[in-house]
C-alpha atoms as a PDB file:
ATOM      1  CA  UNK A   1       0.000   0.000   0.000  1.00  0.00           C
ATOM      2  CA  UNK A   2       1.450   3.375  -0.852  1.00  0.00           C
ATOM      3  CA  UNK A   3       1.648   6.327   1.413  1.00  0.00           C
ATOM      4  CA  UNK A   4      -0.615   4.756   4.250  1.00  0.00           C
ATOM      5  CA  UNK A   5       0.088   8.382   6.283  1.00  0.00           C
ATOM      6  CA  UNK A   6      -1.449  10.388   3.264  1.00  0.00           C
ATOM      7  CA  UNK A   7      -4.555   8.289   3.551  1.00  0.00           C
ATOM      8  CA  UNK A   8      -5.219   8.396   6.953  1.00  0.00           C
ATOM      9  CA  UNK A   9      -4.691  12.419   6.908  1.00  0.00           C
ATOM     10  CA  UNK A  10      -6.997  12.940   4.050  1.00  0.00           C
ATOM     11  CA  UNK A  11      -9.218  10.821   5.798  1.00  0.00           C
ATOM     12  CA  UNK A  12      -9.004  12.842   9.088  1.00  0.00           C
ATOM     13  CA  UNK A  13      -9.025  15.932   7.779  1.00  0.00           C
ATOM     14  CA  UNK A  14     -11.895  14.860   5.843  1.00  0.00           C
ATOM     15  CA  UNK A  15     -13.661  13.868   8.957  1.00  0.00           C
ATOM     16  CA  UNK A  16     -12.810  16.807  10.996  1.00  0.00           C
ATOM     17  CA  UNK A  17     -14.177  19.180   8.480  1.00  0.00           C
ATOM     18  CA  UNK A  18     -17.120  17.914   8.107  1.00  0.00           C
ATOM     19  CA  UNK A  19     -18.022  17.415  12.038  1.00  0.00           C
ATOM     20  CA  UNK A  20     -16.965  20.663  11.799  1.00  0.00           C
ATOM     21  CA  UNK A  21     -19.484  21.848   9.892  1.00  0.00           C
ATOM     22  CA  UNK A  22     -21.967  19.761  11.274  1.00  0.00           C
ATOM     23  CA  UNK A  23     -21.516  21.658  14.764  1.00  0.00           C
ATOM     24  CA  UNK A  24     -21.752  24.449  13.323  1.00  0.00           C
ATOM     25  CA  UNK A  25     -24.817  24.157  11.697  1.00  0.00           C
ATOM     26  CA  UNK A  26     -26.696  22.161  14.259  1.00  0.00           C
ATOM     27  CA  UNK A  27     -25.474  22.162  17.868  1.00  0.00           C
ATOM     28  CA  UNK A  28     -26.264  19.963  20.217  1.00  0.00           C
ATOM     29  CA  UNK A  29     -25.377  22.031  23.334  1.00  0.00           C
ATOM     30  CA  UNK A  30     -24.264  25.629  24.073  1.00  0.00           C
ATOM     31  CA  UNK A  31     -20.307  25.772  24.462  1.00  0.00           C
ATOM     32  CA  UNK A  32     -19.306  27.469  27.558  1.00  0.00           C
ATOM     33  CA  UNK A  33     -15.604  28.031  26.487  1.00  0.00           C
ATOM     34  CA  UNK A  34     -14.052  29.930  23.785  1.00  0.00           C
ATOM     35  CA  UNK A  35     -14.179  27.594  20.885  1.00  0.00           C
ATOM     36  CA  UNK A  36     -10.916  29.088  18.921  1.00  0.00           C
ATOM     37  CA  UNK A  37      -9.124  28.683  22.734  1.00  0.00           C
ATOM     38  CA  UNK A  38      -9.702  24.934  22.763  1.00  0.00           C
ATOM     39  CA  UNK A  39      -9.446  24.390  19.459  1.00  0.00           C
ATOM     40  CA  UNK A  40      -5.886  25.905  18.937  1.00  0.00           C
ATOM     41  CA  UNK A  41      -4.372  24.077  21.825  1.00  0.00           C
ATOM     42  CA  UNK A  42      -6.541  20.601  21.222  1.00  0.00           C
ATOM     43  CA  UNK A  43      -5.095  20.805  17.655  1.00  0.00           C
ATOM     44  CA  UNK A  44      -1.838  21.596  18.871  1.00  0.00           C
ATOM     45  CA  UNK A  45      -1.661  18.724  21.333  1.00  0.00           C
ATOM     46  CA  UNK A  46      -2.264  16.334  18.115  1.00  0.00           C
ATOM     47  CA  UNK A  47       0.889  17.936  16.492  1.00  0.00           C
ATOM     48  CA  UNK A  48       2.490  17.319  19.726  1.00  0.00           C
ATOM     49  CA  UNK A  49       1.235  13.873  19.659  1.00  0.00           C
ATOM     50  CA  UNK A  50       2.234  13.193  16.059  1.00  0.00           C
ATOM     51  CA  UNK A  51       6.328  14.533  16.731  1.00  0.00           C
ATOM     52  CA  UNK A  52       6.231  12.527  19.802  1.00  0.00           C
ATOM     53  CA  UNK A  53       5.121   9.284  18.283  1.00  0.00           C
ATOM     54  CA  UNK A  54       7.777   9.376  15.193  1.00  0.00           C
ATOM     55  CA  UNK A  55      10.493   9.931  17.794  1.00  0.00           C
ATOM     56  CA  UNK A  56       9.449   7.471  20.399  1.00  0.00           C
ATOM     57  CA  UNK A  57       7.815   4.111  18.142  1.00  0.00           C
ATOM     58  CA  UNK A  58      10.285   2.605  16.316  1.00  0.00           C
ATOM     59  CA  UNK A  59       7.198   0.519  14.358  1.00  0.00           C
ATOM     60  CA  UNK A  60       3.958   1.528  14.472  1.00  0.00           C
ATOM     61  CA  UNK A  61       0.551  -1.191  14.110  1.00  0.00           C
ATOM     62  CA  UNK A  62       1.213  -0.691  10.178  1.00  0.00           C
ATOM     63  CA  UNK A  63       4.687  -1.899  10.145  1.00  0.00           C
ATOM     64  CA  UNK A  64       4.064  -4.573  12.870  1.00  0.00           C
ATOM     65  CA  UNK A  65       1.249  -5.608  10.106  1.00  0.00           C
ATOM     66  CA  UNK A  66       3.617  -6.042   7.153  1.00  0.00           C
ATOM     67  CA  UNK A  67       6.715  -7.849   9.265  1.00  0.00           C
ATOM     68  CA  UNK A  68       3.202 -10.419  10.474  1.00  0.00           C
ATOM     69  CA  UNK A  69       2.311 -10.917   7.144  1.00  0.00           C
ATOM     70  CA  UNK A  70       5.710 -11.561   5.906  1.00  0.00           C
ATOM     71  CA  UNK A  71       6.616 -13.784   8.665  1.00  0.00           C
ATOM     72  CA  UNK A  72       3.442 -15.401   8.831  1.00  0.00           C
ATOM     73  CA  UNK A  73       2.649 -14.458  12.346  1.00  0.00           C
ATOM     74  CA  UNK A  74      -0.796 -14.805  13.722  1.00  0.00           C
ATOM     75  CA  UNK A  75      -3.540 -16.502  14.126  1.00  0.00           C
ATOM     76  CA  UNK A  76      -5.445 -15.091  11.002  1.00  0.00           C
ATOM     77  CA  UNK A  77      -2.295 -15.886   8.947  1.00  0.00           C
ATOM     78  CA  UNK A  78      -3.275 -19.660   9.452  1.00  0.00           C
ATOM     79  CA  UNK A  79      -5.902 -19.785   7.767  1.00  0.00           C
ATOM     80  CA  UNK A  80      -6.852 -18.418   3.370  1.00  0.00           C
ATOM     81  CA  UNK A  81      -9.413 -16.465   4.350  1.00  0.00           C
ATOM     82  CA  UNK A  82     -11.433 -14.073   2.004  1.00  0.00           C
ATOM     83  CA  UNK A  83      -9.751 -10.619   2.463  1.00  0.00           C
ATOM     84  CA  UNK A  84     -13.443  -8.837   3.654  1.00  0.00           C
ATOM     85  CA  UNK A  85     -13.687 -11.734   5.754  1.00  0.00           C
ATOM     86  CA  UNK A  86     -10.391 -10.901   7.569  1.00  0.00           C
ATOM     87  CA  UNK A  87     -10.942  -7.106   7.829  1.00  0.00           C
ATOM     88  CA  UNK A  88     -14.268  -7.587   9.445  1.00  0.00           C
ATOM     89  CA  UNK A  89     -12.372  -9.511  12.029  1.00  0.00           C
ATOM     90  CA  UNK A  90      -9.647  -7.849  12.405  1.00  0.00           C
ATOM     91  CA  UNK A  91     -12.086  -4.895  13.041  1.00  0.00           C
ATOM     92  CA  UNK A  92     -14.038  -6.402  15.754  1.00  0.00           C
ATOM     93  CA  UNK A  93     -11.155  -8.066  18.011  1.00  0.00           C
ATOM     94  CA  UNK A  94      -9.192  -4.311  17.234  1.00  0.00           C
ATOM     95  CA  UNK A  95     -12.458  -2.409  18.530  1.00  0.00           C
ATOM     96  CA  UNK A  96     -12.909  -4.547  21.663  1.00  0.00           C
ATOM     97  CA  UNK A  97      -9.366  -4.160  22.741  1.00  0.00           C
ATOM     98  CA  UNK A  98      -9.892  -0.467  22.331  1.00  0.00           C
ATOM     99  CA  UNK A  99     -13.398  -0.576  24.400  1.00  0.00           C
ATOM    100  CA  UNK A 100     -11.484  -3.111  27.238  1.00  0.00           C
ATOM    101  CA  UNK A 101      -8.127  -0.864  26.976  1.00  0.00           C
ATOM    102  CA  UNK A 102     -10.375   2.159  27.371  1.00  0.00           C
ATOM    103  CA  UNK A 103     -12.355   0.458  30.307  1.00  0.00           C
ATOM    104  CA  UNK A 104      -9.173  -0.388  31.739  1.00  0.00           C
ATOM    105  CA  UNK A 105      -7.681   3.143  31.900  1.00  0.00           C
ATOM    106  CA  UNK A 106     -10.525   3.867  33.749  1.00  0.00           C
ATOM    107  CA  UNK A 107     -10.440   1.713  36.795  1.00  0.00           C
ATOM    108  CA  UNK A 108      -6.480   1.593  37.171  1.00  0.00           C
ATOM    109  CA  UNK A 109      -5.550   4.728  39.281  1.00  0.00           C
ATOM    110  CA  UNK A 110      -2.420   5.605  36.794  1.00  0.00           C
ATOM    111  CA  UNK A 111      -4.138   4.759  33.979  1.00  0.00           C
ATOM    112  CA  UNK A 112      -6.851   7.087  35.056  1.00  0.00           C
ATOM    113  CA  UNK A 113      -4.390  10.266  35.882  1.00  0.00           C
ATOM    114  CA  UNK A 114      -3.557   9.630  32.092  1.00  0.00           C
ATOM    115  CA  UNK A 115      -6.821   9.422  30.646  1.00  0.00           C
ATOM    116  CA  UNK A 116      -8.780  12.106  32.727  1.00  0.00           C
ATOM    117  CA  UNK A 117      -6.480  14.477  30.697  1.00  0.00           C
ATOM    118  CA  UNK A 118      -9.352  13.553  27.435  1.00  0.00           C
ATOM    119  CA  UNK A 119     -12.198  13.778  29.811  1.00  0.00           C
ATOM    120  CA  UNK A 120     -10.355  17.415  31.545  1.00  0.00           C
ATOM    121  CA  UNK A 121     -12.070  19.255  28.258  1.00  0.00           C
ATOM    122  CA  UNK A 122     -14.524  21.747  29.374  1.00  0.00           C
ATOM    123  CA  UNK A 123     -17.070  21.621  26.083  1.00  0.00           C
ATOM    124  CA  UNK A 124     -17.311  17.857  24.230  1.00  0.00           C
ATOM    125  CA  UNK A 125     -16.655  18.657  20.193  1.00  0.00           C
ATOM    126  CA  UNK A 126     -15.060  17.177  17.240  1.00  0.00           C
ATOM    127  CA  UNK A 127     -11.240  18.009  18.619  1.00  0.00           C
ATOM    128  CA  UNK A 128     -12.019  16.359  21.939  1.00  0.00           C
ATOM    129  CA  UNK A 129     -12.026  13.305  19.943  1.00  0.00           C
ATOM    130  CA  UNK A 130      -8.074  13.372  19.291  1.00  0.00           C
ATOM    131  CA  UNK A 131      -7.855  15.051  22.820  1.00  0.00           C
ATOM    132  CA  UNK A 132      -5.314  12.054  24.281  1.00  0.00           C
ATOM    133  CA  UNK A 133      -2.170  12.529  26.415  1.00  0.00           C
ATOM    134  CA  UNK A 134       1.039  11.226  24.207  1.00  0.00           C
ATOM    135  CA  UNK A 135       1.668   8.584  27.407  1.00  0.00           C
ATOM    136  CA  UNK A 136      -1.526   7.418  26.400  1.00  0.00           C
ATOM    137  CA  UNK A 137      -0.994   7.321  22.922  1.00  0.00           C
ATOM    138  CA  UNK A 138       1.971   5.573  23.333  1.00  0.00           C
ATOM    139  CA  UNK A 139       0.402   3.161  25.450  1.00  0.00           C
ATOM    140  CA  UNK A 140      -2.390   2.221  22.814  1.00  0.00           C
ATOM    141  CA  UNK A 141       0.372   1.969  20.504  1.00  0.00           C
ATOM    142  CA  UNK A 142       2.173  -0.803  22.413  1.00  0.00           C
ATOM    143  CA  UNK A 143      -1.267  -2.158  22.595  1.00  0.00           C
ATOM    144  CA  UNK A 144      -2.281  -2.348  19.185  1.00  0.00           C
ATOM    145  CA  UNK A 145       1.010  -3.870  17.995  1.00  0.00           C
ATOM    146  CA  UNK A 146       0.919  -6.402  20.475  1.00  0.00           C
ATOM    147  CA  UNK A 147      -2.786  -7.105  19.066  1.00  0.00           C
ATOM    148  CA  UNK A 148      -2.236  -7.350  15.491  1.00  0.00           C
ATOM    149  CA  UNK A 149       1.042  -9.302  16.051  1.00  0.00           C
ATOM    150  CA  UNK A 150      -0.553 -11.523  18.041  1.00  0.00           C
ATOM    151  CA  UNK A 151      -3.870 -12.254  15.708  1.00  0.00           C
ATOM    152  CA  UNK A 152      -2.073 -11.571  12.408  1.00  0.00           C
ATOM    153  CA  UNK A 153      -3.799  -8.547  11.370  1.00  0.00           C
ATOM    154  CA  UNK A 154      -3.043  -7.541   7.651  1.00  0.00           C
ATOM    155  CA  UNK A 155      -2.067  -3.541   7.198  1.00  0.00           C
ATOM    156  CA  UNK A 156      -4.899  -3.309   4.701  1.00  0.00           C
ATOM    157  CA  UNK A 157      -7.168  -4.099   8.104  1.00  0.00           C
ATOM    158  CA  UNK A 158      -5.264  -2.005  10.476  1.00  0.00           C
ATOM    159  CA  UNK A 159      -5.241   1.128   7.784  1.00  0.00           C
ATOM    160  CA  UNK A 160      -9.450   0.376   7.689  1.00  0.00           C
ATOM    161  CA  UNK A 161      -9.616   0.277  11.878  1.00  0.00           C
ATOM    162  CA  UNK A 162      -7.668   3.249  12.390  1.00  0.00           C
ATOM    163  CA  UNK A 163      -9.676   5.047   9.819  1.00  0.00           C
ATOM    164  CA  UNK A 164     -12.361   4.129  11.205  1.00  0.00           C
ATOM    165  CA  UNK A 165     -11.673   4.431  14.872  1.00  0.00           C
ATOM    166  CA  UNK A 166     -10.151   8.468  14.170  1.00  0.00           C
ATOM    167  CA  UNK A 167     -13.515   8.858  12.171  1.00  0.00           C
ATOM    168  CA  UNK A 168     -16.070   7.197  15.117  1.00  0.00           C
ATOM    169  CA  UNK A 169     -14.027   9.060  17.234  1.00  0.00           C
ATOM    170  CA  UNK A 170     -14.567  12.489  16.231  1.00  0.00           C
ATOM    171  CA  UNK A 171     -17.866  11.798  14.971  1.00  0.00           C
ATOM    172  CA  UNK A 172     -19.074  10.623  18.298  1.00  0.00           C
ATOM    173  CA  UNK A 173     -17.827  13.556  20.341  1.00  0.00           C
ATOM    174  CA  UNK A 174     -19.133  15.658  18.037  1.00  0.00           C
ATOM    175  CA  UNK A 175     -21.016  18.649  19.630  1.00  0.00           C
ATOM    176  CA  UNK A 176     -23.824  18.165  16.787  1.00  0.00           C
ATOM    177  CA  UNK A 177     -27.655  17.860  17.179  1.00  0.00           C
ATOM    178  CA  UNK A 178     -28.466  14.096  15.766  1.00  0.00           C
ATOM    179  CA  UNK A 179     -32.821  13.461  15.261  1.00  0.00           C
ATOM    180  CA  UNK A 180     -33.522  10.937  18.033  1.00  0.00           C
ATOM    181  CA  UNK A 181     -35.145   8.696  15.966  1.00  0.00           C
ATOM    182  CA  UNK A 182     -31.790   8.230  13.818  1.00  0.00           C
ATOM    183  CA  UNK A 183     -29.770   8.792  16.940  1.00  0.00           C
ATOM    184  CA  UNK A 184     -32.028   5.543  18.291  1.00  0.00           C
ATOM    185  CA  UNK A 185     -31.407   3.290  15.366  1.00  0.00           C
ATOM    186  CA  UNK A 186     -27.790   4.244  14.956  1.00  0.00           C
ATOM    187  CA  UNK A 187     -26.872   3.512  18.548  1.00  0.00           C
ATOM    188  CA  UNK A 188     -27.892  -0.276  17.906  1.00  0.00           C
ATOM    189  CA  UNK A 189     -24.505  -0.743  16.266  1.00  0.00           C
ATOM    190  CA  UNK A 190     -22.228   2.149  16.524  1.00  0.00           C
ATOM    191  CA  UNK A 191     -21.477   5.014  19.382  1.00  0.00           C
ATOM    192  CA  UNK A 192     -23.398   8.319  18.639  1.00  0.00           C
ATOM    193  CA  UNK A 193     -22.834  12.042  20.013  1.00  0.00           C
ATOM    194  CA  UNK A 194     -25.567  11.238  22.579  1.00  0.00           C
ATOM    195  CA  UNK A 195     -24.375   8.142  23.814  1.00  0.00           C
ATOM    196  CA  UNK A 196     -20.971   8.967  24.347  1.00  0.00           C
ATOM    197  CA  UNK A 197     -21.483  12.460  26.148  1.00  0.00           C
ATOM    198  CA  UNK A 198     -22.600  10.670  28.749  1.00  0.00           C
ATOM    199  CA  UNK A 199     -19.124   9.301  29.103  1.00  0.00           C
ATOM    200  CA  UNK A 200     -17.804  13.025  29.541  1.00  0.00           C
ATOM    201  CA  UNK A 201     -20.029  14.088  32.060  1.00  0.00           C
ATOM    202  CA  UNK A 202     -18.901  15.266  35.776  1.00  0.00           C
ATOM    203  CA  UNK A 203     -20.834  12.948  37.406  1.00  0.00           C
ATOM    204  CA  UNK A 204     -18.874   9.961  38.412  1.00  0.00           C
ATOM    205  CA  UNK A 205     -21.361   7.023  37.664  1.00  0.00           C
ATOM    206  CA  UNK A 206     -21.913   8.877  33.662  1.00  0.00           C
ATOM    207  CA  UNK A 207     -18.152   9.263  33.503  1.00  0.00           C
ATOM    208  CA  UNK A 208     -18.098   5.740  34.305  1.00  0.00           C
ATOM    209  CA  UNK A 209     -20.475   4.245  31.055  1.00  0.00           C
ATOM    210  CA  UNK A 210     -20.118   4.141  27.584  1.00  0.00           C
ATOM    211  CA  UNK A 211     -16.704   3.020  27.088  1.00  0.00           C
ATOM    212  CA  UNK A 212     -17.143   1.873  23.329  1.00  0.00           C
ATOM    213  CA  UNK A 213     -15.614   4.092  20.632  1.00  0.00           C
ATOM    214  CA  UNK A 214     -16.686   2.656  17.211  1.00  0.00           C
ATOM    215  CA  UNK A 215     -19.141  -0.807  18.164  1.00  0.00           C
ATOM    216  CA  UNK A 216     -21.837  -0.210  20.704  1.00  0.00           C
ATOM    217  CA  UNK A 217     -22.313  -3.521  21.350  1.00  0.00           C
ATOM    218  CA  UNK A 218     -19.880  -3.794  23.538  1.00  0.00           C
ATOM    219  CA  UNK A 219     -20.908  -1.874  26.384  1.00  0.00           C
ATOM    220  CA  UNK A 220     -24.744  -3.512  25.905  1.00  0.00           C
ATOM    221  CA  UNK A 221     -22.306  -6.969  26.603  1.00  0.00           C
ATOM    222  CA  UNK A 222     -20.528  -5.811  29.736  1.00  0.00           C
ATOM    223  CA  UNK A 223     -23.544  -3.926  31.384  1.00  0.00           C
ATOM    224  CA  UNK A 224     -21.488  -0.260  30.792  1.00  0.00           C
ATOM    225  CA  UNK A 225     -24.051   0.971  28.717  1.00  0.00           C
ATOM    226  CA  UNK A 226     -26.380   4.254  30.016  1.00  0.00           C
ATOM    227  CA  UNK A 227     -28.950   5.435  27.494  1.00  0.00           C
ATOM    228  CA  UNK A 228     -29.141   9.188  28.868  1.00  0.00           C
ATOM    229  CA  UNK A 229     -27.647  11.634  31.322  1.00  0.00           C
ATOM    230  CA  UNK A 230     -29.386  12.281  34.663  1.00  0.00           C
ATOM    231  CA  UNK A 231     -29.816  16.073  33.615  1.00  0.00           C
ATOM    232  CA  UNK A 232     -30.564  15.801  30.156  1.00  0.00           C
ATOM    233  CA  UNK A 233     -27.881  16.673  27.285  1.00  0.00           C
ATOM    234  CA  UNK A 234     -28.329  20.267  27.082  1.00  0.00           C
ATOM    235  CA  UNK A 235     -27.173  20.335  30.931  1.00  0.00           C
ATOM    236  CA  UNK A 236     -24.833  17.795  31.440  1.00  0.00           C
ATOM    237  CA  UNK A 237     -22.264  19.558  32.395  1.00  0.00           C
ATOM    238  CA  UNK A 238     -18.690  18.136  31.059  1.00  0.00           C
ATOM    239  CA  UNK A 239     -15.202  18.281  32.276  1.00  0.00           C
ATOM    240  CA  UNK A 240     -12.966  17.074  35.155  1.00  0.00           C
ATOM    241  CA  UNK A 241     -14.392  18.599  38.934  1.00  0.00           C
ATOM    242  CA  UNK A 242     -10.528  19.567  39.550  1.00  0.00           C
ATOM    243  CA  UNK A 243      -9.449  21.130  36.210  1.00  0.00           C
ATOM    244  CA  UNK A 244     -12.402  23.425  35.988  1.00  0.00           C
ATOM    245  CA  UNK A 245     -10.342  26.733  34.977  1.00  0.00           C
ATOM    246  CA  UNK A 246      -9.672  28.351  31.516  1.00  0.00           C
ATOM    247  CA  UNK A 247      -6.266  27.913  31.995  1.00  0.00           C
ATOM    248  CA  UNK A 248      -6.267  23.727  32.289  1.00  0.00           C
ATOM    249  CA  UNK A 249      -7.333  23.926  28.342  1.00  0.00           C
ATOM    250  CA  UNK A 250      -3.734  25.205  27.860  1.00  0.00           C
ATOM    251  CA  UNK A 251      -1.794  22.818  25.791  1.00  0.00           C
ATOM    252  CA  UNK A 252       1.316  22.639  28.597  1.00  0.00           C
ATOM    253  CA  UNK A 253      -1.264  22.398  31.506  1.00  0.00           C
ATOM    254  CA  UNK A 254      -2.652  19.500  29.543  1.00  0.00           C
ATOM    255  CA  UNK A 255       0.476  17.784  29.431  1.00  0.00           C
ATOM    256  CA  UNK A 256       0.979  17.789  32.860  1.00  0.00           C
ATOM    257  CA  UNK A 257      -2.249  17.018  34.211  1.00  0.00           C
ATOM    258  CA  UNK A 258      -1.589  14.091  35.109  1.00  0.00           C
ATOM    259  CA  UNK A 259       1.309  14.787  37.554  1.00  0.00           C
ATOM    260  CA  UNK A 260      -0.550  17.206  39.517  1.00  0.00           C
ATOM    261  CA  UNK A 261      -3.334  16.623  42.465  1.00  0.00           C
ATOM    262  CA  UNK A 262      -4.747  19.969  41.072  1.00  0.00           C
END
């Protein structure tokens, strides 16, 4: 595959622009931050994130993919199956290691002082969606390689999950007004704006739910799944109780977030 990068930008950049627009046109809840404020450090941080990962990773899941394949490492590397059949696969064991790894960073106190650097964002939008510490990031990383070593996964499978899982994510943080009767059907299989807000709101038991990122079923299968917030979405208020002010949306306060009490 050629220029696997250039795809996944396009793709993201695709994405972003058009939840972009999408919030713009129809939100779902009034913003009580400035929106250029968050967005010009939230983008920043993914810069941040990007430098950091080329320095630290040797590989990445795309390169782990190839030396698989050539080696013939894997589980799915057993066995001639059709190439859709693989991807769909590779897709669902890749999306429940993200909903377990997510879960995971949740109840493990370190984990948590991590994570609770995504869920520190004041407003929920598109950019929250690549909002991730690069110790977290890294993390995942290890993770995923591990993952598609271990099952085989092919890079043209990995390339489809992490379009998809960049897209889902920034779709379904997405500060965008979605007609509950879609919003009802589309939560059957994948994670909407509504359903994941939940997951960002102040109150511990919400903040708590709706770990899936991409598949919904997962949190219907390990009894993490809450269909609405206790004060309705156009209240819920979002963030982290102890990084309430302006200033904790500042791209180095994010970065050390996780060192501090406060």
């Amino acid at each position: 595959m050629q220029n696997p990068e250039m795809i996944r930008l396009s793709f993201f950049l695709s994405v972003l622009i058009l939840c972009g627009l999408w919030e713009w046109l129809t939100p779902r809840k009034q913003l009580t931050q400035s929106k250029l404020y968050r967005w010009l450090n939230n983008l920043g941080l993914i810069a941040f994130n990007s430098v950091c990962l080329s320095l630290v990773m040797p590989i990445l899941a795309f390169e782990s993919a190839i030396y698989a394949a050539d080696s013939n490492w894997g589980l799915l590397n057993q066995f001639q199956l059709p190439s859709y059949i693989e991807i769909i696969i590779s897709v669902v064991l890749l999306d429940l290691t993200i909903y377990l790894q997510h879960l995971v960073f949740h109840r493990i106190p370190i984990l948590w002082r991590l994570h609770r650097m995504h869920h520190a964002d004041q407003d929920i939008d598109v950019t929250t969606g690549t909002r991730f510490h690069p110790i977290e990031i890294i993390l995942s990383m290890w993770i995923k390689i591990g993952l598609v070593l271990m099952f085989g996964v092919s890079p043209i499978a990995v390339i489809v999950f992490e379009i998809i899982l960049n897209a889902s994510a920034m779709f379904n943080h997405s500060n965008a007004f979605l007609p509950l009767k879609i919003d009802g059907m589309l939560r059957k299989v994948i994670v909407t704006p509504d359903m994941h807000r939940i997951h960002h709101s102040v109150i511990e038991k919400e903040t708590h739910s709706n770990f899936g990122f991409f598949l919904s079923i997962w949190d219907r299968m390990f009894n993490t799944y809450r269909a609405q917030p206790v004060l309705g979405h156009e209240n819920v208020k979002i963030g982290i109780p102890m990084f309430q002010s302006r200033t904790e949306q500042r791209l180095d306060k994010m970065l050390t977030q996780p060192f501090r009490r406060t």
